[in-house]
Protein backbone atom coordinates (compact mmCIF):
# COMPACT_ATOMS: atom_id res chain seq x y z
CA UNK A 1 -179.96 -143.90 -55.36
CA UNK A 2 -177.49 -143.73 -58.53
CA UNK A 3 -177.15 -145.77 -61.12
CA UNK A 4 -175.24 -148.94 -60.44
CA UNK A 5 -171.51 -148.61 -61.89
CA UNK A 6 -169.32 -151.16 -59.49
CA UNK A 7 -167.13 -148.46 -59.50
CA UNK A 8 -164.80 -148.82 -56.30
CA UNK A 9 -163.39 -145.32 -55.28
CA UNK A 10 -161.58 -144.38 -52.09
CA UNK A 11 -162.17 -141.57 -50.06
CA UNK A 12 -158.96 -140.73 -48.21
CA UNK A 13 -159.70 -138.39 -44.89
CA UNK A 14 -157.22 -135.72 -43.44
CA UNK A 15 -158.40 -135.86 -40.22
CA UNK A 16 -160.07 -139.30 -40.45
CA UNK A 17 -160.43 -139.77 -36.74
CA UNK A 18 -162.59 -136.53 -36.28
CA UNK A 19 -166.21 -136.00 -35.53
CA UNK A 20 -167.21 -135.81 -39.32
CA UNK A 21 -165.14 -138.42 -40.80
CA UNK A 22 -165.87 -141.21 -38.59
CA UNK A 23 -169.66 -140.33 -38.70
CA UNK A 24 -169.49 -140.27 -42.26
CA UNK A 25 -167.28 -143.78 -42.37
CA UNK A 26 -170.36 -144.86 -40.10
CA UNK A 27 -173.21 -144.38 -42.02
CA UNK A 28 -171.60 -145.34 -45.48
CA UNK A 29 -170.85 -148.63 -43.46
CA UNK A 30 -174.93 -149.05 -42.01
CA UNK A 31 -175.62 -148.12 -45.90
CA UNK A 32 -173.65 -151.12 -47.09
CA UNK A 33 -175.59 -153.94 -43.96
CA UNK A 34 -178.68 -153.32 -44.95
CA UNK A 35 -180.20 -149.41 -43.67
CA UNK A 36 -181.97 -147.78 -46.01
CA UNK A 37 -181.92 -144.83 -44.18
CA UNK A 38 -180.70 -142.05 -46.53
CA UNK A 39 -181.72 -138.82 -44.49
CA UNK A 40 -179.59 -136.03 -45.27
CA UNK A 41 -177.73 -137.07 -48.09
CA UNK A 42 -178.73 -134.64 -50.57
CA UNK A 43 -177.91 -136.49 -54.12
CA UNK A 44 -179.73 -139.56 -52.97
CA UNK A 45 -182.76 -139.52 -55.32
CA UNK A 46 -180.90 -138.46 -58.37
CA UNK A 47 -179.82 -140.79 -60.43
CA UNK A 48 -176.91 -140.43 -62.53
CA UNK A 49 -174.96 -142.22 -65.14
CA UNK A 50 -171.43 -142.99 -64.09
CA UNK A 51 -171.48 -141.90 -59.97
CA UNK A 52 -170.12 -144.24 -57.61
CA UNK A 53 -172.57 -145.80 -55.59
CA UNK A 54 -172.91 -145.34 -51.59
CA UNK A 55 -172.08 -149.20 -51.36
CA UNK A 56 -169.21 -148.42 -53.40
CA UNK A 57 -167.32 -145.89 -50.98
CA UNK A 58 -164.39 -147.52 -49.11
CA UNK A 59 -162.53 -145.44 -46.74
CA UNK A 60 -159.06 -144.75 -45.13
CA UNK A 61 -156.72 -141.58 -44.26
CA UNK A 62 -154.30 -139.77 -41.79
CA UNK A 63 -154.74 -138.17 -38.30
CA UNK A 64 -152.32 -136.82 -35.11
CA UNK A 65 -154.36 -139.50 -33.20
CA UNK A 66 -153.57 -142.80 -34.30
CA UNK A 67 -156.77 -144.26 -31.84
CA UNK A 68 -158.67 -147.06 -33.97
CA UNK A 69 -161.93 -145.38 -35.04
CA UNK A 70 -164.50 -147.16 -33.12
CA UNK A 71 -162.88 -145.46 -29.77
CA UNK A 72 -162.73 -142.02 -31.54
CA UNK A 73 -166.13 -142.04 -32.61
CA UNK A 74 -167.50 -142.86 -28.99
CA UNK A 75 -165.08 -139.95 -27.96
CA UNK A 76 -166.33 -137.63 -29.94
CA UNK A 77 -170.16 -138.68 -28.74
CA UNK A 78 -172.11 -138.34 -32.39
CA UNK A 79 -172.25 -142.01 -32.08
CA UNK A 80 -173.90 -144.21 -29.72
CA UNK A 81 -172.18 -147.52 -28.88
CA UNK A 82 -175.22 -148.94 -30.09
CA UNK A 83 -174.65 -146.51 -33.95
CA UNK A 84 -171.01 -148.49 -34.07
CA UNK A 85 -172.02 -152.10 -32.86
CA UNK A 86 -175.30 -151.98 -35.51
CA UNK A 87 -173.16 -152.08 -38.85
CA UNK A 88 -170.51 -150.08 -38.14
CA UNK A 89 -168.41 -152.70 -36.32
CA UNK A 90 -165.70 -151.85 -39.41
CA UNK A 91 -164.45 -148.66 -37.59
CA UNK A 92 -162.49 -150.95 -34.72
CA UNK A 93 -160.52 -152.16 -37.49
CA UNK A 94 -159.70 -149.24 -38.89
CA UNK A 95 -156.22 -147.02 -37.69
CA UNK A 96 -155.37 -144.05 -39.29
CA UNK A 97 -152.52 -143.51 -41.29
CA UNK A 98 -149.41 -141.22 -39.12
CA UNK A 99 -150.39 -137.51 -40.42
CA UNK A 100 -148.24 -134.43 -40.89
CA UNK A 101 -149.19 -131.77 -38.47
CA UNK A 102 -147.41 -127.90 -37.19
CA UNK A 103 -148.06 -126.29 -34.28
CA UNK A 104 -147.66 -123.41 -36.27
CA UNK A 105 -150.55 -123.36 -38.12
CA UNK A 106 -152.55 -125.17 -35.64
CA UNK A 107 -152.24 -124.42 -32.29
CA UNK A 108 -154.42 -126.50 -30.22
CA UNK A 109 -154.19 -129.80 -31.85
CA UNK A 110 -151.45 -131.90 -31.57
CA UNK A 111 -150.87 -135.75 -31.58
CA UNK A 112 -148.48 -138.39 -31.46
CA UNK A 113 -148.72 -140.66 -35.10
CA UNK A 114 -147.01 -137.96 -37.10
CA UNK A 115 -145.45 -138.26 -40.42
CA UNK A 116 -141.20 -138.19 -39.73
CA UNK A 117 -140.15 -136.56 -42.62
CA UNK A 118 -136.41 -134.77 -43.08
CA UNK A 119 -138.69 -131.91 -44.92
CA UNK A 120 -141.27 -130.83 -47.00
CA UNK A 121 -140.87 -132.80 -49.86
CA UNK A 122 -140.49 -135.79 -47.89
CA UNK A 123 -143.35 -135.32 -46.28
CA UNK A 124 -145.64 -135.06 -49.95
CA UNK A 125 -143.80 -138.46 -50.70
CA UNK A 126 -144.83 -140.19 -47.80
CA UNK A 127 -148.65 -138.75 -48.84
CA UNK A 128 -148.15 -139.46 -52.28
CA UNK A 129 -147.08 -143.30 -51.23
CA UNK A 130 -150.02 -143.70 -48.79
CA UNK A 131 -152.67 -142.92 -51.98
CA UNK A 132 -150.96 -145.17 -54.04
CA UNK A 133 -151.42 -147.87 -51.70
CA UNK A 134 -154.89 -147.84 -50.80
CA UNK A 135 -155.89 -147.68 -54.27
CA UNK A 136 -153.92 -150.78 -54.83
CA UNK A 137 -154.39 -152.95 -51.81
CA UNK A 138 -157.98 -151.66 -51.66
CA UNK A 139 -158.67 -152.34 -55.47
CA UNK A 140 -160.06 -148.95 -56.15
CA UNK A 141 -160.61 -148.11 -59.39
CA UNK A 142 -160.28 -143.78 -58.11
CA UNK A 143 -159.37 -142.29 -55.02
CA UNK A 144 -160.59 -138.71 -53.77
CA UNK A 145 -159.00 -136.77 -50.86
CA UNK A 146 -161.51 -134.41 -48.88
CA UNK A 147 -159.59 -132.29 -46.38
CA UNK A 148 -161.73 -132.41 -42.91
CA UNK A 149 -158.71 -131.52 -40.74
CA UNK A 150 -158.51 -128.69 -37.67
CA UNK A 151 -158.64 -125.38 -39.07
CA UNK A 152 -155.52 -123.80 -39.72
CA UNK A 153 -154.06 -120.44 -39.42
CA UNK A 154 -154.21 -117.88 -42.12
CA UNK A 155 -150.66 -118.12 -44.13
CA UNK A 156 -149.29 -114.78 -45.86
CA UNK A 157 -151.04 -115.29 -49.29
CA UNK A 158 -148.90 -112.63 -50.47
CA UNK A 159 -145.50 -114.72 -49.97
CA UNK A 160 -144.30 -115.46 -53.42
CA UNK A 161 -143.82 -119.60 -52.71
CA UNK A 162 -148.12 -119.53 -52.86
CA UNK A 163 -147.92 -117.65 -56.00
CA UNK A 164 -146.81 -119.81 -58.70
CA UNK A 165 -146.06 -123.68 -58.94
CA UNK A 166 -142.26 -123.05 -60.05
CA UNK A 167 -142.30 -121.30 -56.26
CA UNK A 168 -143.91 -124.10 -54.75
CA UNK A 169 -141.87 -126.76 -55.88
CA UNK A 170 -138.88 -124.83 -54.83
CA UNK A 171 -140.34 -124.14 -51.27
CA UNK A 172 -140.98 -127.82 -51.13
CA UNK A 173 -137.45 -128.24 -50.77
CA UNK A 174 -136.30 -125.85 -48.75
CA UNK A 175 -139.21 -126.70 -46.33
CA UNK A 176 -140.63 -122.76 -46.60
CA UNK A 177 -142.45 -121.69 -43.76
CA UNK A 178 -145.12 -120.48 -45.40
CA UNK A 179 -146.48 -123.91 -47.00
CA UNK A 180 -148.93 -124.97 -44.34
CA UNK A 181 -150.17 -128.83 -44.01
CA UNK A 182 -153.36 -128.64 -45.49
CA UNK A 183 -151.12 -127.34 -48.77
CA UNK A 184 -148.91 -130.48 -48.79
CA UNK A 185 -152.05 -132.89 -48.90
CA UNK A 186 -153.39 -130.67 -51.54
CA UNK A 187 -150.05 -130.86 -53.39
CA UNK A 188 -149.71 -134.07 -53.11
CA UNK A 189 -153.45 -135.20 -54.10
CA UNK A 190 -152.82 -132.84 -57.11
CA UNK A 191 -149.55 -134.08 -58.40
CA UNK A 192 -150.59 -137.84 -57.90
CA UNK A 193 -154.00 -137.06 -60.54
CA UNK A 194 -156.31 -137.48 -57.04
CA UNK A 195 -159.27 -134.82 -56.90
CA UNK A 196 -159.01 -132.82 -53.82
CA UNK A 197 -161.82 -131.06 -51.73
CA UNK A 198 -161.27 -128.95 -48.56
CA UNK A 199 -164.18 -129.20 -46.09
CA UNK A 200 -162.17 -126.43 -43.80
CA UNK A 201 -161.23 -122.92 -43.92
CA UNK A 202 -157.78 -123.66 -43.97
CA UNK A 203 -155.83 -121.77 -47.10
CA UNK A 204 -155.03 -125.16 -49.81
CA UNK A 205 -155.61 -125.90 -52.94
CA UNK A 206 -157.02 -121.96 -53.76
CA UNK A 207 -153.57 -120.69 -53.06
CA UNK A 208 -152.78 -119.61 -56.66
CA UNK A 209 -149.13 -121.73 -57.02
CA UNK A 210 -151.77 -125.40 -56.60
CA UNK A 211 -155.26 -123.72 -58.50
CA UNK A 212 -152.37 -123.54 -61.44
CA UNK A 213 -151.31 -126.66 -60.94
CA UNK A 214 -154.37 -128.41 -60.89
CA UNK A 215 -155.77 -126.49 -64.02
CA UNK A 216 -152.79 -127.75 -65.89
CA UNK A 217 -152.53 -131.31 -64.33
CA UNK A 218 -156.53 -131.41 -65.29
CA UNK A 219 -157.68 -132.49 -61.57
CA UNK A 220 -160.90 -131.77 -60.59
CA UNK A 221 -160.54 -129.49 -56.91
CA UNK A 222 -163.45 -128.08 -54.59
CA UNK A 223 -163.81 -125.98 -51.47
CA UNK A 224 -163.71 -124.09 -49.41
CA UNK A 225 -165.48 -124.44 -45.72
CA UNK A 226 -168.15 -127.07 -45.35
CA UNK A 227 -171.36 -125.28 -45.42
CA UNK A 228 -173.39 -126.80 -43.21
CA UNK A 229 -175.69 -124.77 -40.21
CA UNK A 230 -175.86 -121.21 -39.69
CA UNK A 231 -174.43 -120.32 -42.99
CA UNK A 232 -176.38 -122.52 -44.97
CA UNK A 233 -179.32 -120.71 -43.21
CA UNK A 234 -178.04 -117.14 -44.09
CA UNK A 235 -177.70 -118.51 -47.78
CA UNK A 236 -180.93 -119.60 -47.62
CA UNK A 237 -182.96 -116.39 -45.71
CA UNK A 238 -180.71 -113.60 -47.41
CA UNK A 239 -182.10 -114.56 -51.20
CA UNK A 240 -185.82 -113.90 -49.59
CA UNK A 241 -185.36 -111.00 -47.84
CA UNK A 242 -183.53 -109.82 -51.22
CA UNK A 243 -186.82 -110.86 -53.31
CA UNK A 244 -189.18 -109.03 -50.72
CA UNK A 245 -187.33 -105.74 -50.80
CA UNK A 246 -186.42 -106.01 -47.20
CA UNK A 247 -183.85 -104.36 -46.28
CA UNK A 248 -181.00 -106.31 -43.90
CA UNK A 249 -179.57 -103.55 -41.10
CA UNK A 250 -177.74 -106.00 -39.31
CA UNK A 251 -177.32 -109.58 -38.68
CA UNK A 252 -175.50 -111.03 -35.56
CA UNK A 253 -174.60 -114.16 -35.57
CA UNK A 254 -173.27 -116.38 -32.27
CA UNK A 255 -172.40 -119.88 -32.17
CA UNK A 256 -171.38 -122.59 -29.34
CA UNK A 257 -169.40 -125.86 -30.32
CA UNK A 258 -167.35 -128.19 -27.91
CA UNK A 259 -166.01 -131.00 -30.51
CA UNK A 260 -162.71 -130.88 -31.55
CA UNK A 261 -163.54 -128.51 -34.42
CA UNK A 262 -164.50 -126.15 -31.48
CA UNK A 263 -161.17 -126.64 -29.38
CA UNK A 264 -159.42 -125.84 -32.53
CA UNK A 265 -161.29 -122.44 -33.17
CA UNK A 266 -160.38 -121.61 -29.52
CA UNK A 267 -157.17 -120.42 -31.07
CA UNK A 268 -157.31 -116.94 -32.50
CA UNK A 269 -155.43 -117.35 -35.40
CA UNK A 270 -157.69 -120.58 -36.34
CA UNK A 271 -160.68 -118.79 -35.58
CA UNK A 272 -160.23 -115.88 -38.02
CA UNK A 273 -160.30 -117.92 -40.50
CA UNK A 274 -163.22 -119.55 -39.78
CA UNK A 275 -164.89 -116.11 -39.66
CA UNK A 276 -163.13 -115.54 -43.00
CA UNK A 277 -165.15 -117.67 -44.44
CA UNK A 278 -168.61 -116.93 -42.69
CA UNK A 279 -168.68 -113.17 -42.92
CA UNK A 280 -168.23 -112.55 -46.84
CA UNK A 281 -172.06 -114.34 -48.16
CA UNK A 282 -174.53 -111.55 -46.95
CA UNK A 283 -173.34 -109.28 -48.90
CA UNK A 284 -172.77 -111.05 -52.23
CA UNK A 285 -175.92 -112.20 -52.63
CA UNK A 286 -177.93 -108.96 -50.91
CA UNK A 287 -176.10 -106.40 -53.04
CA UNK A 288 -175.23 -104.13 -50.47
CA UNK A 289 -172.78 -104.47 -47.56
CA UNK A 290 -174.68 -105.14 -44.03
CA UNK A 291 -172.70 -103.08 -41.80
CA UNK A 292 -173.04 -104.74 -38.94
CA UNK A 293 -172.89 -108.01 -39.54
CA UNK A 294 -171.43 -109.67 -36.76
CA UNK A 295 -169.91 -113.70 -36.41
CA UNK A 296 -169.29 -115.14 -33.06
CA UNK A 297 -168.29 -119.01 -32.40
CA UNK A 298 -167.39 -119.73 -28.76
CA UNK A 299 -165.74 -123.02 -27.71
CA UNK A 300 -167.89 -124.62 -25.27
CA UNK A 301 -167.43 -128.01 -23.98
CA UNK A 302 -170.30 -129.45 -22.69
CA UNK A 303 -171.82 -129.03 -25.65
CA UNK A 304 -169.86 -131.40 -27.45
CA UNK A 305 -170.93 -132.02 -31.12
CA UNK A 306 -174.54 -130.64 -30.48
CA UNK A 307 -174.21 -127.15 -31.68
CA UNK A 308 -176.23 -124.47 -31.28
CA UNK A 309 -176.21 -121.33 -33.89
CA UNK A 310 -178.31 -117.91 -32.85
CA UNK A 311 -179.51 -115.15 -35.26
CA UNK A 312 -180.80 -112.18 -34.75
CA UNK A 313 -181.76 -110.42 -37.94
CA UNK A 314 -182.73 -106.70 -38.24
CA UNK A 315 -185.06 -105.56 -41.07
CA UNK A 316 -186.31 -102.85 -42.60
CA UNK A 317 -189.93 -103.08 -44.55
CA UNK A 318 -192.36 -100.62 -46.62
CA UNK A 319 -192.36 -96.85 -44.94
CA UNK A 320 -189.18 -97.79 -42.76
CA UNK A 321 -191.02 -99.78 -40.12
CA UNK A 322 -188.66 -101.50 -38.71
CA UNK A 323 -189.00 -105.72 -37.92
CA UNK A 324 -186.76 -108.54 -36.51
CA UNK A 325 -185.90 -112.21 -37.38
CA UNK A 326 -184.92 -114.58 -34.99
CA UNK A 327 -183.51 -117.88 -35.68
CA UNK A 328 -182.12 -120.78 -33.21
CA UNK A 329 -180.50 -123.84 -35.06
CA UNK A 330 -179.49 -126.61 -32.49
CA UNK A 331 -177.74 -129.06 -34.50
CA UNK A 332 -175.38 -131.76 -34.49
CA UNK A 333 -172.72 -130.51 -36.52
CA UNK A 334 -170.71 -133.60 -37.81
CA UNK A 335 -174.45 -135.46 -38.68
CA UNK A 336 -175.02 -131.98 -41.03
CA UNK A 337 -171.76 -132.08 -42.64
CA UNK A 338 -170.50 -135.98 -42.76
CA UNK A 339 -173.49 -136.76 -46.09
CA UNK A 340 -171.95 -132.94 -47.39
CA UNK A 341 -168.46 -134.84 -47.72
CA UNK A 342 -169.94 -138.22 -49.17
CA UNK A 343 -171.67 -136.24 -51.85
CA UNK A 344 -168.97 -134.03 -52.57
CA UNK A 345 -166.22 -137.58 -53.12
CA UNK A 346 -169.02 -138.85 -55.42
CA UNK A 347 -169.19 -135.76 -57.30
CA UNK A 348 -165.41 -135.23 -57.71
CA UNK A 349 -164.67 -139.36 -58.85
CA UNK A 350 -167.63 -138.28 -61.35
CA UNK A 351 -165.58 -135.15 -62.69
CA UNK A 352 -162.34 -137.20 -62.91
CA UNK A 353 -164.45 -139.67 -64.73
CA UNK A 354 -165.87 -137.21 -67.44
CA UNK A 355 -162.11 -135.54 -67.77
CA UNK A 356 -163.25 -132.13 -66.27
CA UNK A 357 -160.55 -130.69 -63.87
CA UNK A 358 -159.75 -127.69 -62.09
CA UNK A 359 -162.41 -126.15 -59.98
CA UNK A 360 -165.45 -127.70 -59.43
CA UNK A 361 -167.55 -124.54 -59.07
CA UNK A 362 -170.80 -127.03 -59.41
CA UNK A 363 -170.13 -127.48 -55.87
CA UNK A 364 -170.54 -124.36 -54.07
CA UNK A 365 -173.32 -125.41 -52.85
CA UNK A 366 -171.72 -127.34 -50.36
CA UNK A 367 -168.88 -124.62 -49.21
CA UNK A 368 -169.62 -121.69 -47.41
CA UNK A 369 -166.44 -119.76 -49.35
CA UNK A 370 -166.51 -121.80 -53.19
CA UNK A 371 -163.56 -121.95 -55.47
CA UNK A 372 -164.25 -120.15 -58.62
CA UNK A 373 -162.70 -120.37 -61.99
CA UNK A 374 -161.16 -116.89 -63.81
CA UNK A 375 -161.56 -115.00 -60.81
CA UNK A 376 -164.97 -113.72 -60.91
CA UNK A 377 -167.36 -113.82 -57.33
CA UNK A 378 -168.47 -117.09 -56.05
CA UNK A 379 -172.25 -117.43 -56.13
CA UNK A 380 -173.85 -117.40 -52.02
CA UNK A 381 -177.76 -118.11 -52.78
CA UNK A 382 -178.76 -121.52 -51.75
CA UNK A 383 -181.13 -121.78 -54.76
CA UNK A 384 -178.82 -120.87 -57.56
CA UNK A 385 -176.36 -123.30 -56.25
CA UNK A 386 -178.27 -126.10 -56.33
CA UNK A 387 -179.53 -125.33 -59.79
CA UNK A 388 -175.83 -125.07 -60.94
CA UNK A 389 -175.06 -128.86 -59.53
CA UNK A 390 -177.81 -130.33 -60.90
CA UNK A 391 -177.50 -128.76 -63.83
CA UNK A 392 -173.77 -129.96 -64.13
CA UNK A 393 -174.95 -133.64 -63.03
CA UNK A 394 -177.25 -133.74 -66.25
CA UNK A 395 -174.78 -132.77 -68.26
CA UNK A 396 -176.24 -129.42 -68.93
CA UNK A 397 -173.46 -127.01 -68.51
């Protein structure tokens, strides 16, 4: 565990009635009566100087579906009855906040406790209002915002509004088109000194107009695309082919979901940018482009959360003979990624805390598409990553 600090910090969900957030809520809460069951968390033996403390996590946020918790978690089936009655009995009390939400950028998911706002700027008010009251009423001595919301369509990243702050703010109030939801929580997490992370592949706080703002307001920010299964194996397999010379002809990749995540991703425009963000690692960290590297995610219902991701990997050894990897990762997605986003709020309260903002490229590890500062590639290999966050948690930068 970390260091005690009593430090109380908030972590405010987007989405905080989905799979991952209510399974992370969940465990913080069996954390905090008595399990000492820390499985999966990845920071949980290393102890640091000035990180918030599991115990210390106290939660809150927005979705579409204003449904208390307790009755979204047993909808989404990651948690048994039995999960919510044995500590988590918290998440019946708990309603989430009316969200802002567009059709627009997100086709399939829509829901009644929306943010009514006359416009854009309205809208980052009423965001800006709801963080300024949980830290209060909640006595929190930081809040963090992690963005674990339905992915969103790809926006026009050349449309000048995304391209500088002075834009922005100007497209703010003219409501522009081209400012998505996932932007105004980002905007509004910025402007209000909150560190921001983005769990999805939704276009945010990378948009140039709010990685400019956030540089010059000195807020730590981290994303993009929780990187949780099938990625995190590529990340992992792609370094050791790489250090055994084998070479990588092709690699398809097909995976099955039915949460909410999945319904989402049945939309085309949502679902190419979830590829976005799967396709680009291979060939960063094998040097070479794989040709045929294919990405497939089908929505599937009765597979609810359970997920199941299939590899097949084509390889070429010592006097061209020719070999195949296969791989077949059935996981439960939101009990892989909900200890990703606890880690990640600890890590950006700790950045606030030491004064470092702007991106928070100690975190790629995490993110199957990581920020980067000054424009230069993100780093893919599993082992690197690591070695840059705990490098950055002792200080050694």
């Amino acid at each position: 565990m970390s260091m005690q600090t009593g430090r109380r910090v908030g972590v405010a969900f987007v989405g905080m009635g989905g799979a991952v957030a209510t399974t992370a809520i969940a465990g913080i809460e069996m954390i905090k009566s008595g399990s000492n069951r820390l499985d999966g968390l990845p920071l949980a033996g290393v102890a640091v100087a000035g990180m918030a403390d599991y115990k210390d996590l106290v939660f809150a946020g927005w979705d579409l579906n204003g449904d208390d918790l307790a009755s979204a978690a047993q909808g989404h089936g990651v948690l048994t009855k039995q999960d919510i009655e044995n500590g988590a009995q918290v998440l019946k009390g708990i309603q989430p906040w009316p969200a802002v939400g567009s059709a627009k950028f997100c086709k399939n998911i829509d829901g009644a406790n929306r943010i009514v706002a006359a416009d854009h700027r309205e809208a980052v008010s009423i965001i800006a209002a709801d963080l300024r009251r949980f830290k209060q009423e909640s006595n929190l001595d930081e809040v963090v915002v992690v963005n674990l919301a339905s992915t969103e369509r790809w926006p026009d990243l050349t449309a000048a509004v995304l391209n500088s702050t002075e834009a922005f703010e100007k497209g703010l109030d003219t409501s522009d088109e081209h400012i998505s939801p996932a932007m105004l929580y980002a905007y509004a997490a910025i402007k209000s000194g909150v560190p921001y992370a983005n769990f999805t592949p939704s276009i945010a706080a990378d948009v140039p107009a709010l990685l400019s703002l956030a540089t010059e307001m000195n807020v730590p920010v981290a994303g993009k695309d929780g990187k949780t299964g099938q990625t995190m194996m590529k990340t992992v397999l792609a370094p050791a082919f790489k250090a055994r010379a084998l070479h990588v002809d092709g690699w398809f990749s097909t995976n099955i979901l039915g949460n909410r995540d999945g319904l989402a991703l049945n939309d085309p425009a949502s679902l190419q940018s979830k590829i976005n963000t799967k396709g680009t690692v291979l060939d960063s960290i094998l040097g070479y482009p794989v040709e045929d590297h294919l990405v497939h995610i089908h929505y599937y219902r009765p597979r609810g959360d359970d997920k199941e991701a299939w590899d097949n990997i084509d390889i070429t050894g010592f006097m061209g003979q020719r070999m195949q990897v296969k791989v077949n990762f059935l996981c439960k997605d939101s009990i892989l990624a909900a200890p990703l986003v606890i880690e990640i709020a600890r890590v950006l309260d700790l950045a606030k805390k030491r004064g470092d903002g702007g991106v928070q490229e100690q975190l790629s590890t995490f993110f199957k598409a990581p920020m980067v500062e000054n424009g230069h590639g993100p780093e893919h290999d599993f082992g690197k990553q690591g070695k840059m966050l705990l490098d950055w948690l002792d200080g050694d930068r």
